[in-house]
Protein backbone atom coordinates (compact mmCIF):
# COMPACT_ATOMS: atom_id res chain seq x y z
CA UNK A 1 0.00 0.00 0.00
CA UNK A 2 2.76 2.37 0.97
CA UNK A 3 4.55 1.42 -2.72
CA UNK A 4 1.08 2.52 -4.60
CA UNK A 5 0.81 6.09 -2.52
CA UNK A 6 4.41 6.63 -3.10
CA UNK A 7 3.74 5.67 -7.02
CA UNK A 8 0.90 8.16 -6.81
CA UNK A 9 2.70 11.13 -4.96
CA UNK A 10 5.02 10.98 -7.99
CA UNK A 11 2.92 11.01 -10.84
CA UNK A 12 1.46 13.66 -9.06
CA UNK A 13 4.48 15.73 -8.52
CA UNK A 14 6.02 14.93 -12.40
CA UNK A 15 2.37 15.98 -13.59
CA UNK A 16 3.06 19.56 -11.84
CA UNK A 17 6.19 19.46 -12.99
CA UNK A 18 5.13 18.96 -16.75
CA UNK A 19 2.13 21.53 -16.38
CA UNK A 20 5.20 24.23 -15.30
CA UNK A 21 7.31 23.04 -17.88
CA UNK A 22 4.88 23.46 -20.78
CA UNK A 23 4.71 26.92 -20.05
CA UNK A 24 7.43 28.02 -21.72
CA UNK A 25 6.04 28.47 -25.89
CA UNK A 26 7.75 25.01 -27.99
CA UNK A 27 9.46 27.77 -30.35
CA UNK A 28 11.92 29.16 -27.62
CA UNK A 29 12.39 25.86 -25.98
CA UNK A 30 16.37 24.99 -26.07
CA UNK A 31 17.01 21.25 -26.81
CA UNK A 32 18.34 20.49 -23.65
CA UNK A 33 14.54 21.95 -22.37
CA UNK A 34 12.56 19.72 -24.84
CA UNK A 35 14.82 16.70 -24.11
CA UNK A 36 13.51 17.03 -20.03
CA UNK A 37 10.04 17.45 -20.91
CA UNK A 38 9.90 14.74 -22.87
CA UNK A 39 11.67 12.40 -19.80
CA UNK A 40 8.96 13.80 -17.96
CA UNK A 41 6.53 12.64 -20.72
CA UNK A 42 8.22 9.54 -21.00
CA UNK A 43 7.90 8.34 -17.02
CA UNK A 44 4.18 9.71 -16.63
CA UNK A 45 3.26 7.35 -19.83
CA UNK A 46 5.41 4.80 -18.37
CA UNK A 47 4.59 4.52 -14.44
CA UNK A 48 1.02 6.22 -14.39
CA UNK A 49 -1.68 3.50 -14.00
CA UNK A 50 -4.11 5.63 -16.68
CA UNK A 51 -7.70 6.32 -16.38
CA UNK A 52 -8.68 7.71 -19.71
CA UNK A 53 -11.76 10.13 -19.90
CA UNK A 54 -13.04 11.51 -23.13
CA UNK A 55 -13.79 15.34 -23.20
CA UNK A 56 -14.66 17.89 -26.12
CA UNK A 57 -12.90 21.27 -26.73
CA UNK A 58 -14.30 24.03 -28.35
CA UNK A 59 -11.38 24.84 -31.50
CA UNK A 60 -13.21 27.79 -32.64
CA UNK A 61 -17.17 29.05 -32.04
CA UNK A 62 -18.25 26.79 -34.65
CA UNK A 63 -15.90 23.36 -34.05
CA UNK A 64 -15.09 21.16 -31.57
CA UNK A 65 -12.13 18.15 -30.96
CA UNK A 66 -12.51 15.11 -29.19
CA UNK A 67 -10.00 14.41 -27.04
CA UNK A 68 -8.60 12.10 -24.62
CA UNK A 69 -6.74 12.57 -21.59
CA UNK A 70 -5.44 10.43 -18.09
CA UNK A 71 -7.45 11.64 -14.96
CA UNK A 72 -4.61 10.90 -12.89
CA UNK A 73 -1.22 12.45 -14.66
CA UNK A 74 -3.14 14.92 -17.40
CA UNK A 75 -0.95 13.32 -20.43
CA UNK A 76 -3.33 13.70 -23.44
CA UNK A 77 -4.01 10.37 -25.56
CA UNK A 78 -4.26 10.53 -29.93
CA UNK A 79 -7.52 7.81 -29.10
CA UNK A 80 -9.21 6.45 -26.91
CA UNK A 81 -7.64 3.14 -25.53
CA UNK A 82 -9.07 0.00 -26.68
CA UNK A 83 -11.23 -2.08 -24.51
């Protein structure tokens, strides 16, 4: 039990991490900067135990995206997983 709160306390923690990171625009990233976010990337698709919901964003007033993200760690899916 301890293991799985420790697991959770660091997806939780590399899931901040990656919502600060992505702050800064992809354009004036350095390569050193993109090579950490995706190692951040990387462990939360690795070690996050995913719970996939399904949401729709508005692109513009007249269209909308499906999309598909993990509950737990926020790392956004191209499709839904299969069952």
């Amino acid at each position: 039990m301890e293991e799985q709160s420790s697991n959770m306390l660091e997806i939780e923690m590399m899931s901040r991490a990656k919502s600060y990171l992505d702050g800064i625009p992809v354009n004036i990233q350095t390569h050193e900067y993109a090579n950490i976010i995706q190692l951040v990337n990387k462990y939360l698709h690795t070690h996050c135990k995913h719970s996939i919901v399904q949401d729709l964003i508005d692109i513009d007033p007249d269209h909308s995206k499906i999309i598909y993200y993990c509950e737990h760690c926020n790392i956004t899916m191209d499709k839904a997983p299969a069952d």
